[in-house]
Each structure stands twice: as C-alpha cells, then as structure tokens.
N, C-alpha and C. Protein backbone atom coordinates (compact mmCIF):
# COMPACT_ATOMS: atom_id res chain seq x y z
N UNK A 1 -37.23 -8.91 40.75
CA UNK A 1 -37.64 -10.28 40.53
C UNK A 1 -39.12 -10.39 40.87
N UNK A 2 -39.84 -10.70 39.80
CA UNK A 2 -41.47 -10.88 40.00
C UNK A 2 -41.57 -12.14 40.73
N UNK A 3 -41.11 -12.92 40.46
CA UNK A 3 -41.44 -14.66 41.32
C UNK A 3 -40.54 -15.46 41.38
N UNK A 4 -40.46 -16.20 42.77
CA UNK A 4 -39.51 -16.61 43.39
C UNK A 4 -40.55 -17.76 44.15
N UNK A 5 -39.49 -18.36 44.44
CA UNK A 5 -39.86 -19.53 45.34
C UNK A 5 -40.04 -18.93 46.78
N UNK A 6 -39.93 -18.13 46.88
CA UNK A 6 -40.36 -17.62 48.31
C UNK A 6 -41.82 -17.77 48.52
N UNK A 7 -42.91 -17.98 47.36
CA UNK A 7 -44.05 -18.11 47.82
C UNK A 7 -44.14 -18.89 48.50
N UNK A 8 -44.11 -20.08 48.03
CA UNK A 8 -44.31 -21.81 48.37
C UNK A 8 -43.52 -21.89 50.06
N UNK A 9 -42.86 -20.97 49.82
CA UNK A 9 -42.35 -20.92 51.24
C UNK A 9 -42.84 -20.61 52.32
N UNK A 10 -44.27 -19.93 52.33
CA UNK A 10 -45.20 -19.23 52.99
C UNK A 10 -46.15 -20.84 53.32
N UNK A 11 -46.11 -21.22 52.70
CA UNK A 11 -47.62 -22.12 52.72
C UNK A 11 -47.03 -23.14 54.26
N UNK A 12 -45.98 -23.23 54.48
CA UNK A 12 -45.08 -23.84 55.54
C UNK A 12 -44.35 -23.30 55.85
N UNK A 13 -44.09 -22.71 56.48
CA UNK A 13 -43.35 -21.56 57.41
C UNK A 13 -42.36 -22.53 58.62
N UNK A 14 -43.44 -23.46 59.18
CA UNK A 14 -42.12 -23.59 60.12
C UNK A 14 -41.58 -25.09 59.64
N UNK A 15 -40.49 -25.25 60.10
CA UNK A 15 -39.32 -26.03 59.72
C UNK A 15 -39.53 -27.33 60.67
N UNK A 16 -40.65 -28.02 61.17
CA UNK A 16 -40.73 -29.47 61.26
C UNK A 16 -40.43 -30.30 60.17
N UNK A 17 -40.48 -30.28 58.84
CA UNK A 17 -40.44 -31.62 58.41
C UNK A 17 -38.80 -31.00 58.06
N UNK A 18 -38.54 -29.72 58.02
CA UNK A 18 -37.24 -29.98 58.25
C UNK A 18 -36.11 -30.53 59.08
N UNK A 19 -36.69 -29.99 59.92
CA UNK A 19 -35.92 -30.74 61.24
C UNK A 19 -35.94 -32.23 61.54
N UNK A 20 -36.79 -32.74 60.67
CA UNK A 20 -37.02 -34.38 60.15
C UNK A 20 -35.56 -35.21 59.46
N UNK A 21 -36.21 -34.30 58.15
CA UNK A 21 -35.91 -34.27 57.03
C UNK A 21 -33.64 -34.38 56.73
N UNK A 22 -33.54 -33.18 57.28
CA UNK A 22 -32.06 -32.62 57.81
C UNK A 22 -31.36 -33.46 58.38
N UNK A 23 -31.37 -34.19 59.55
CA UNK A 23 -30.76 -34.94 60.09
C UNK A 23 -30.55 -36.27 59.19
N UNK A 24 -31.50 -37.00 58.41
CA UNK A 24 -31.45 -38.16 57.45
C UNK A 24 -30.75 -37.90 56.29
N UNK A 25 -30.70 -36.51 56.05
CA UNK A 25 -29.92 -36.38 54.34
C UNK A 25 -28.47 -36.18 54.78
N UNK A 26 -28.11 -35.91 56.08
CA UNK A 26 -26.77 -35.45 56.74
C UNK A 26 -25.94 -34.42 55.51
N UNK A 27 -24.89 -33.95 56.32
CA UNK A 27 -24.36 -33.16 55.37
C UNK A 27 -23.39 -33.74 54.20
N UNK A 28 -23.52 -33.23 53.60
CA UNK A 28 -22.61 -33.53 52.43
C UNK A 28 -21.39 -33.99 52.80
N UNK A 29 -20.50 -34.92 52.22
CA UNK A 29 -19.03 -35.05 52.63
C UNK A 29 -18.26 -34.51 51.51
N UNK A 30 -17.56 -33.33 51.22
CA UNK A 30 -17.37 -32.28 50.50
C UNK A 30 -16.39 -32.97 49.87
N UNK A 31 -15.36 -33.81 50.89
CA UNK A 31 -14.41 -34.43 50.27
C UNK A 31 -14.08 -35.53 49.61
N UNK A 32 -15.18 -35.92 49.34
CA UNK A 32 -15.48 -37.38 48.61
C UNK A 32 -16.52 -36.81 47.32
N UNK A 33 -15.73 -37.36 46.05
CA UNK A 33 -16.90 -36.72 45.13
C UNK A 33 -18.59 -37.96 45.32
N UNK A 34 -19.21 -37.56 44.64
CA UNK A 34 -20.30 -38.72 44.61
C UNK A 34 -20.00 -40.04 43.89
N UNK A 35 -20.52 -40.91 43.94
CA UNK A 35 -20.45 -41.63 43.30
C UNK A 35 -21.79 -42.44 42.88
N UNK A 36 -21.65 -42.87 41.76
CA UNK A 36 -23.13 -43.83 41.46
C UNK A 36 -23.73 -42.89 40.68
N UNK A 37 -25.00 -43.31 40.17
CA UNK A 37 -26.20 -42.61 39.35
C UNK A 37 -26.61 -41.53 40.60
N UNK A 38 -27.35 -40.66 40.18
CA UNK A 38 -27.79 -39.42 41.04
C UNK A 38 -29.23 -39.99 41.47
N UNK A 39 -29.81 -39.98 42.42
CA UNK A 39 -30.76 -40.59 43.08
C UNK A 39 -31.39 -39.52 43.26
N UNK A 40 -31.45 -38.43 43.45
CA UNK A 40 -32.40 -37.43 43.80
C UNK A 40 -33.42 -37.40 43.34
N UNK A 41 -34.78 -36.80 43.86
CA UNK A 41 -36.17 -37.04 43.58
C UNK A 41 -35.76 -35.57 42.52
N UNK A 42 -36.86 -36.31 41.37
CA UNK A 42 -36.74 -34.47 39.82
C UNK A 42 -37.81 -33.77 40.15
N UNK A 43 -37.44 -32.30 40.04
CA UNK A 43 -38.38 -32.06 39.92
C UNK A 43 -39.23 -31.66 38.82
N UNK A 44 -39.58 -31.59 38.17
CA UNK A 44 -39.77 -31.81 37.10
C UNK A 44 -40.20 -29.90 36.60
N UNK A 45 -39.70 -29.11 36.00
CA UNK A 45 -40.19 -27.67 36.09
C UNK A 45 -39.87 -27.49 34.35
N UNK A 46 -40.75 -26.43 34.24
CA UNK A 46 -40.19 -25.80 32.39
C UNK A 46 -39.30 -24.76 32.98
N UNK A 47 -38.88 -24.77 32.13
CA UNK A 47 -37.11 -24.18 31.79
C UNK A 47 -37.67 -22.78 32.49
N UNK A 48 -38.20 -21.72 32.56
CA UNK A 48 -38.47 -20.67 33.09
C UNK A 48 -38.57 -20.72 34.56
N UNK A 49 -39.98 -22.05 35.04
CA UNK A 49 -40.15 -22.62 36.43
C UNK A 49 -38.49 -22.44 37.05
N UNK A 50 -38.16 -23.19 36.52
CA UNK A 50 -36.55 -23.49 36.84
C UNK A 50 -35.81 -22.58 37.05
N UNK A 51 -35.89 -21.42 36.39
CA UNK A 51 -34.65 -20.20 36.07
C UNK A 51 -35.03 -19.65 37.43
N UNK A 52 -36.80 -19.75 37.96
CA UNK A 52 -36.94 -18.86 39.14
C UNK A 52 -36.46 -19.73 40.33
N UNK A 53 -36.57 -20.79 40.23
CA UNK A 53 -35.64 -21.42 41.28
C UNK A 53 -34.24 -21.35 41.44
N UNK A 54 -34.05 -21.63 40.23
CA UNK A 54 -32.39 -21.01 40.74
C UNK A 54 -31.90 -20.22 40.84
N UNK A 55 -33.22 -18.95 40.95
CA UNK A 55 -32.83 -17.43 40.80
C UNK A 55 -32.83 -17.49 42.25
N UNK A 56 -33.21 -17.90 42.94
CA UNK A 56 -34.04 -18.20 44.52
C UNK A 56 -32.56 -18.24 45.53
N UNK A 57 -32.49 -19.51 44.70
CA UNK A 57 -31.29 -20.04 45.05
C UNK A 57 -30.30 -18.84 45.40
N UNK A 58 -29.81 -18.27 44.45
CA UNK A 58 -29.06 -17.39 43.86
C UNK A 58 -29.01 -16.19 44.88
N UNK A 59 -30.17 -15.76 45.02
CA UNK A 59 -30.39 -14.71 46.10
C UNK A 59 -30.20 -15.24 47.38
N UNK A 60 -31.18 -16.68 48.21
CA UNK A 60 -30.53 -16.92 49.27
C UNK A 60 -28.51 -16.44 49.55
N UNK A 61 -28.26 -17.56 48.09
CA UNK A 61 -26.35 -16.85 48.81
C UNK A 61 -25.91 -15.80 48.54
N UNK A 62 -26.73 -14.94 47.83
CA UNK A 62 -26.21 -13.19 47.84
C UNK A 62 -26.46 -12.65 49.26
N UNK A 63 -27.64 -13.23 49.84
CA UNK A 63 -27.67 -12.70 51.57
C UNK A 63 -26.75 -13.29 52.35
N UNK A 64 -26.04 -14.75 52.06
CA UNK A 64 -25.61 -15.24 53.16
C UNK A 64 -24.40 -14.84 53.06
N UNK A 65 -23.82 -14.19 51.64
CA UNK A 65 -22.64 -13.80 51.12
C UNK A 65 -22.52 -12.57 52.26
N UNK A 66 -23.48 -11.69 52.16
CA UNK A 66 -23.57 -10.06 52.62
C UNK A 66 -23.60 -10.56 54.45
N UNK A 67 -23.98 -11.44 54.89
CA UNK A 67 -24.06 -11.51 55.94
C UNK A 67 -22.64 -12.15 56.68
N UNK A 68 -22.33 -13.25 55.45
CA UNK A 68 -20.79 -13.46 55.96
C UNK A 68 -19.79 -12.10 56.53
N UNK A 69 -20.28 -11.20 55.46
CA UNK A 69 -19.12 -9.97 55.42
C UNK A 69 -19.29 -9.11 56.69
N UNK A 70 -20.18 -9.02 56.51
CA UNK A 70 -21.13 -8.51 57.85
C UNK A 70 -20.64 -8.91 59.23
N UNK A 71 -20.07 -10.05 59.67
CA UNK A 71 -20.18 -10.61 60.93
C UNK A 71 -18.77 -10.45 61.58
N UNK A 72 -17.54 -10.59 60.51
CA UNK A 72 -16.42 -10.20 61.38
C UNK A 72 -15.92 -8.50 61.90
N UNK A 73 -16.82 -7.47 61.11
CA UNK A 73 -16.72 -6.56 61.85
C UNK A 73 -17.99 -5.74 62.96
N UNK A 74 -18.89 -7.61 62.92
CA UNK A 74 -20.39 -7.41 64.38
C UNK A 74 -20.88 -5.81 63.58
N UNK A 75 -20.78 -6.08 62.56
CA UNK A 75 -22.22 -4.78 62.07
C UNK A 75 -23.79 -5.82 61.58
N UNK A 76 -24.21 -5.84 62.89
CA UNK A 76 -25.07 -6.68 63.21
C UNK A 76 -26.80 -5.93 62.48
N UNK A 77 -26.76 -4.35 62.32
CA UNK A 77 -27.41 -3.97 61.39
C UNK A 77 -27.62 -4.23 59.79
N UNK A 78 -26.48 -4.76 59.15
CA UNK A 78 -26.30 -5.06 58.03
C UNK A 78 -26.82 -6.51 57.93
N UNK A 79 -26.64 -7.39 59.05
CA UNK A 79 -26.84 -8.48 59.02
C UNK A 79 -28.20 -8.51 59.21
N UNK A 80 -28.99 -8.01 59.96
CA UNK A 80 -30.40 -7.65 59.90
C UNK A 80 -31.26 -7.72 58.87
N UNK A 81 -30.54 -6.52 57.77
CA UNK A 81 -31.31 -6.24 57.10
C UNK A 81 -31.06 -6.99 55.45
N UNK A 82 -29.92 -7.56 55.45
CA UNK A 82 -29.82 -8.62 54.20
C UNK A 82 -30.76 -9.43 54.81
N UNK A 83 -30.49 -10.41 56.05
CA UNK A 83 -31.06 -11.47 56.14
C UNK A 83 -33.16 -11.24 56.07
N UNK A 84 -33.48 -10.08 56.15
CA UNK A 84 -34.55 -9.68 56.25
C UNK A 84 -35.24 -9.61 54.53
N UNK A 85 -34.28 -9.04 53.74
CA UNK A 85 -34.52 -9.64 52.11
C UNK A 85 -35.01 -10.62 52.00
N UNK A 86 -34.54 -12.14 52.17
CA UNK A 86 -34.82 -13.31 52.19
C UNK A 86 -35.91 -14.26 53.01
N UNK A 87 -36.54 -13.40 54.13
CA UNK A 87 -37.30 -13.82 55.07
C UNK A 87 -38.54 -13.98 54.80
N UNK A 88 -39.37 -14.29 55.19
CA UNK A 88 -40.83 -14.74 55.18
C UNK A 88 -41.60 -13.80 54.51
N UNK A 89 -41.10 -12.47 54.71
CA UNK A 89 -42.01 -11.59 53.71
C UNK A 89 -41.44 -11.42 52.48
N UNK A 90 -40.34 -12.39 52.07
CA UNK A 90 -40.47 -12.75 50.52
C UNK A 90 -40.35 -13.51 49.99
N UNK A 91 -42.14 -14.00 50.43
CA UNK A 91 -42.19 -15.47 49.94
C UNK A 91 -43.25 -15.37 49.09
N UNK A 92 -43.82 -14.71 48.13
CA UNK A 92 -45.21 -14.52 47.71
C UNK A 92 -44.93 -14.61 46.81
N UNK A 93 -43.84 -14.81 45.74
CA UNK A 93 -43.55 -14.28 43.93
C UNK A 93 -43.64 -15.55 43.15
N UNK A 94 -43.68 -16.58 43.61
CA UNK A 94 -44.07 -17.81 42.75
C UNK A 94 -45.44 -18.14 42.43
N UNK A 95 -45.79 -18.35 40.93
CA UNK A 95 -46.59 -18.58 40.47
C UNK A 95 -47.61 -19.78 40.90
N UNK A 96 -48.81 -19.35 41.03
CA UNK A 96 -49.60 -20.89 41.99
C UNK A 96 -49.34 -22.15 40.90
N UNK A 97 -49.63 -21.83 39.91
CA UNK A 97 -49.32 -23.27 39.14
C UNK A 97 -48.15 -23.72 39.09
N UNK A 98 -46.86 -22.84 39.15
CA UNK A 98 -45.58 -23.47 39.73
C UNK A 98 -45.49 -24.58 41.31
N UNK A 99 -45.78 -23.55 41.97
CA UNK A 99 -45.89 -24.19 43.59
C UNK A 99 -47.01 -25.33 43.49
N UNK A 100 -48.10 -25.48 42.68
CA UNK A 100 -48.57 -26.97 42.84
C UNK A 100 -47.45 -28.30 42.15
N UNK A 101 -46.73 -27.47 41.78
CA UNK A 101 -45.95 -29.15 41.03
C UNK A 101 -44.88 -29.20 42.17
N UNK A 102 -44.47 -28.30 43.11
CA UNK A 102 -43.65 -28.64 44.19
C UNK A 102 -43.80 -29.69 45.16
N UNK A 103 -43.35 -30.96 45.48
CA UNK A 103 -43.60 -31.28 46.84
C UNK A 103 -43.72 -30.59 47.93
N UNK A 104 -44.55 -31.27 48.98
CA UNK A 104 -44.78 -30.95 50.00
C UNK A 104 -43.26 -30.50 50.72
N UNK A 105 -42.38 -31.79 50.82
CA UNK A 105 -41.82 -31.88 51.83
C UNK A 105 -40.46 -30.60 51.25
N UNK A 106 -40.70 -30.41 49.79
CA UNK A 106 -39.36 -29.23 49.49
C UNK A 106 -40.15 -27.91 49.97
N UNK A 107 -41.25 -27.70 49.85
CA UNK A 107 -41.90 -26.50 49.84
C UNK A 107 -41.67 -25.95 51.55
N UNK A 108 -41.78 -27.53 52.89
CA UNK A 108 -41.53 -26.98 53.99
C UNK A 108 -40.18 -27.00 53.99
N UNK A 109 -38.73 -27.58 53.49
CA UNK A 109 -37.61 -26.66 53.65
C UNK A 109 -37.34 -25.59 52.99
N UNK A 110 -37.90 -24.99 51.90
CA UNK A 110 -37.42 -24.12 51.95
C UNK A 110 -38.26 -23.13 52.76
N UNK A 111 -39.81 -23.20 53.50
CA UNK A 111 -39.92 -22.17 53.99
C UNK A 111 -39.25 -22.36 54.91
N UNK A 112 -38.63 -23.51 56.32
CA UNK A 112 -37.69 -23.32 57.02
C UNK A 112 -36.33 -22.73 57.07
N UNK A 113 -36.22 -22.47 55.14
CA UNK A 113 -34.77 -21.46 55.37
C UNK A 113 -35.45 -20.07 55.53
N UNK A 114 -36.44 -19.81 54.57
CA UNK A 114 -37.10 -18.00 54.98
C UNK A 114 -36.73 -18.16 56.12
N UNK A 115 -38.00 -18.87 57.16
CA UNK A 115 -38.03 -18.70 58.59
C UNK A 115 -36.80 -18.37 59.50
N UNK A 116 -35.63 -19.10 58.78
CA UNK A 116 -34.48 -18.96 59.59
C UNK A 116 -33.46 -17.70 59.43
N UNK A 117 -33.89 -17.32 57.90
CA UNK A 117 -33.69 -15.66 57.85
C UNK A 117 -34.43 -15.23 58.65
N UNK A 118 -35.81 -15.00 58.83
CA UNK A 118 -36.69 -14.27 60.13
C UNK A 118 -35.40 -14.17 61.38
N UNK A 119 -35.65 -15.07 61.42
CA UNK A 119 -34.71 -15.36 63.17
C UNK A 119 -33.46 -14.90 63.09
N UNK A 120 -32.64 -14.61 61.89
CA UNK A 120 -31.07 -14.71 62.01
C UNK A 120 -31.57 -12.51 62.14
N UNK A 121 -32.30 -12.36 61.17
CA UNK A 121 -32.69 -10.78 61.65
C UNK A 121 -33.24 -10.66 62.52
N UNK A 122 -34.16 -10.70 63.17
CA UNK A 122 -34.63 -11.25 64.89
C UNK A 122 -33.45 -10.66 65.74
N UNK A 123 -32.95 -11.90 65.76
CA UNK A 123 -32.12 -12.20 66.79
C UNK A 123 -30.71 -11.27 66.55
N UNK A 124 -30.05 -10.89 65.46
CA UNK A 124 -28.77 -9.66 64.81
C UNK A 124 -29.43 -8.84 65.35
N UNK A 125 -30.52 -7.98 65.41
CA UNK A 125 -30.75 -7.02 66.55
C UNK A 125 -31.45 -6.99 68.07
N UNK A 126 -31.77 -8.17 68.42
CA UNK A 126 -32.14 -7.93 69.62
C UNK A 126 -30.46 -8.51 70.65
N UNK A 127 -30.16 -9.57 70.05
CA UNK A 127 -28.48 -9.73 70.47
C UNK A 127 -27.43 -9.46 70.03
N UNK A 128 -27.48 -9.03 69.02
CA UNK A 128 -26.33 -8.51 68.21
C UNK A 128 -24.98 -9.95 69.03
N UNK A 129 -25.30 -10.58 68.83
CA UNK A 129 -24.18 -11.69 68.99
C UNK A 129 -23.67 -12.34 67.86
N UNK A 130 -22.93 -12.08 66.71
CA UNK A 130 -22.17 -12.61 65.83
C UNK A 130 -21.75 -14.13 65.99
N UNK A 131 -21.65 -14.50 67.05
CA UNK A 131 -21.19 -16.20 67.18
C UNK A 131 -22.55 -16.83 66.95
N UNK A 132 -24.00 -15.85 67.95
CA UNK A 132 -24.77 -16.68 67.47
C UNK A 132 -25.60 -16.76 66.32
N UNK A 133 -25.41 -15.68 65.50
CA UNK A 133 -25.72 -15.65 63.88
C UNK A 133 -25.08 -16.85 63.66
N UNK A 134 -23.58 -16.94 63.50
CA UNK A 134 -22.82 -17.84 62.68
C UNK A 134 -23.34 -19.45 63.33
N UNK A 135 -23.94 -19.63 64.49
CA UNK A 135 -24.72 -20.76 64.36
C UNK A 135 -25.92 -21.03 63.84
N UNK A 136 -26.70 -19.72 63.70
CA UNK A 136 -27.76 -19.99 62.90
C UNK A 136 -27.66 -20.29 62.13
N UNK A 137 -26.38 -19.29 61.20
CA UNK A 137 -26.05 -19.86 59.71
C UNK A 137 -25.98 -21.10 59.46
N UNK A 138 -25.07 -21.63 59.72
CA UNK A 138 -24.91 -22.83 59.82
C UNK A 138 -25.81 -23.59 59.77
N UNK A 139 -26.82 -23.91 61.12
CA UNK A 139 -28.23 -24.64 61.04
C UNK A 139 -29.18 -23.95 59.36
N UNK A 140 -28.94 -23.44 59.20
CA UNK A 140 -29.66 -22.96 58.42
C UNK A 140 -28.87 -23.50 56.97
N UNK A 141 -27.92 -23.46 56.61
CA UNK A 141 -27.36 -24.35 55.46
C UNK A 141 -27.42 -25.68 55.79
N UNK A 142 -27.53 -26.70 56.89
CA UNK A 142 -28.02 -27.70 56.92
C UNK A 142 -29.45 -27.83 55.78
N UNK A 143 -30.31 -27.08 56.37
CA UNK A 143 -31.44 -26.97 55.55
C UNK A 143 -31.28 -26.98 54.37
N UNK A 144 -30.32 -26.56 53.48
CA UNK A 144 -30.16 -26.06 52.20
C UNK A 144 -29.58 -27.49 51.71
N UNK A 145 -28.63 -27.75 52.62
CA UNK A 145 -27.20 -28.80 52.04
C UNK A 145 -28.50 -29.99 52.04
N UNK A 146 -29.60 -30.49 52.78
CA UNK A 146 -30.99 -31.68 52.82
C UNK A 146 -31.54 -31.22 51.73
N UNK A 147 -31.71 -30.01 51.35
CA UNK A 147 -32.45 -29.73 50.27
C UNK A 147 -31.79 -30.04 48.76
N UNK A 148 -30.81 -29.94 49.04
CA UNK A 148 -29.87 -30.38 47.67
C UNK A 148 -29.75 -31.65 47.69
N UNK A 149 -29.15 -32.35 48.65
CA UNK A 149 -29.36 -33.69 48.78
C UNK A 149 -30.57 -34.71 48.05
N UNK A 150 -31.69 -33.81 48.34
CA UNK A 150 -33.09 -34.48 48.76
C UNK A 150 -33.43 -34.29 46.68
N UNK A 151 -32.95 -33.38 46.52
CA UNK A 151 -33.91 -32.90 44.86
C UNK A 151 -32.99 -32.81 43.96
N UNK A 152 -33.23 -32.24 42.77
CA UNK A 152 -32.41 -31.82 41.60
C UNK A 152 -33.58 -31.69 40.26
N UNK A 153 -33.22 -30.59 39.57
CA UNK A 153 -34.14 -29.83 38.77
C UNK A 153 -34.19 -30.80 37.82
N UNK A 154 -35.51 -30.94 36.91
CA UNK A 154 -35.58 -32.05 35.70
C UNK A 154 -36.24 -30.64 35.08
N UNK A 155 -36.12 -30.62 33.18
CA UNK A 155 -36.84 -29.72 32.64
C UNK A 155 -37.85 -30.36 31.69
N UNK A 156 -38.87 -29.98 31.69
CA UNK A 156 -39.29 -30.10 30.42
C UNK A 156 -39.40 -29.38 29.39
N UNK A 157 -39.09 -30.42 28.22
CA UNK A 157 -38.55 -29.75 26.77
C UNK A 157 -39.94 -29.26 26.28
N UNK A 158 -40.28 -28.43 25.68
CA UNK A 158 -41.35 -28.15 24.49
C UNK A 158 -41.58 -29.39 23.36
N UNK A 159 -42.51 -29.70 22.76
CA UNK A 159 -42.19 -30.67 22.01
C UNK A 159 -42.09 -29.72 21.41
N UNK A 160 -41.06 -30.49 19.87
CA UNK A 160 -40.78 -30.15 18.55
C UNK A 160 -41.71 -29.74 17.73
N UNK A 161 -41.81 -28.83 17.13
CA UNK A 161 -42.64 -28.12 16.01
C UNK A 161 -42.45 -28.51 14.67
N UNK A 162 -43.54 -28.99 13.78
CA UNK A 162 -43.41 -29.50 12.85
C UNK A 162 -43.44 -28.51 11.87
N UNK A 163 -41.75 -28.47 10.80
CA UNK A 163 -41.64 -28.24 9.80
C UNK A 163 -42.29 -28.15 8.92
N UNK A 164 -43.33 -27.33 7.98
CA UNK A 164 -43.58 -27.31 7.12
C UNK A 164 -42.70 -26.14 5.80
C-alpha cells in the first residue's frame, strides 16, 4: 500500500483532542439501530481519496484482528509486532493534497489510534500483560467508535463528459 492515512496521522500524534473528542461522541449503543437522518460531518474525498481510507481502516482491524488472536495464548511477541504495523511509523503514505482536505480534529484521532498502537507494542513487550493490552484495546476503539460517530465519507463524482 503506497498511501494511507497514516500520514495525516503524524502531523498529531498525540491524542488530546481525542481524549476531548471520545468522551462526547460516547460509544455506540450497538443495540439500538440509529435513527433519524445521519448527522455526521462529510468528508468530502474522490473515490480513490476514499478507497485509501478505507483501506486504512481495513488494516487498522487486520491488526486488531491478529492481536485479538494473539492475546488468549499471551504470545505477547505477536502482539508487538502486528500492533507495530499500524503505529506511528506508518503514517507517511497519504498524499499532501489528500490530508489538506482532512479536518483537523479527524486527522488528531486518528493519529491517537497510531499512537495507541505505539503503546499497545511498547507496553506487549516491556509487560507482556495481556489484560493490559485488552484495555488498551479497548481505549483505543473508543477512538475509532468517536471517529465513526464524528464523520462519514462523501465522494465526489467526476462531472459528466460530453457526448459527441
């Protein structure tokens, strides 16, 4: 993958306006569908912009997938080194003219999820404590579950090409 939203994730690294941000969007109530018109701020991306975001996406839960698997038999090396995929040093692959149409305030959650990969590999080898991964996790899909809350992709179409 050439570019990813991991750049934009660099430009804010730490997770204040997340830690804002998170607590006001609260978590989802899984068991209630939505209701009403969708309120989320668009973001407005061309269809490609977009594909790398949700490629982003996509990879965050391929690590959190590998790290789930990872934790009930405390192979706290594995958990290391998925969560280390996703971390701060891969945040550089988004295009600068992409990351200027990002908000501010999405650009610092998602670098607060990198960051919290940093820490969940961090911390899988200096404690190898599996309970406290699975709270990081956790805090760390807060971040994700505000971030979904907070946005939702808008595309823009190409205009139409005139027939001759």
């Amino acid at each position: 993958m050439k570019h990813s939203v991991r750049s934009l994730l660099l430009i804010v690294f730490g997770g204040l306006l997340a830690a804002a941000v998170a607590p006001a969007a609260g978590p989802a109530d899984s068991s209630a569908p939505a209701s009403g018109p969708d309120r989320r701020a668009v973001l407005v991306l061309t269809d490609p912009e977009r594909h790398l975001v949700l490629e982003e996406m996509r990879n965050f839960l391929a690590v959190l997938q590998t790290i789930s698997e990872a934790l009930p038999g405390e192979d706290m090396k594995a958990v290391a080194v998925a969560a280390r995929k996703m971390g701060s040093g891969a945040a550089n692959e988004i295009p600068p003219e992409t990351v200027a149409k990002l908000p501010d305030a999405f650009k610092q959650l998602a670098g607060a999820v990198h960051g919290s990969f940093d820490a969940i590999a961090l911390d899988a080898e200096s404690l190898g404590d599996p309970k406290h991964t699975m709270g990081q996790v956790g805090e760390m899909l807060g971040k994700c579950n505000a971030c979904h809350g907070i946005y939702q992709i808008g595309v823009v179409r190409a205009p139409k090409r005139a027939v001759r």
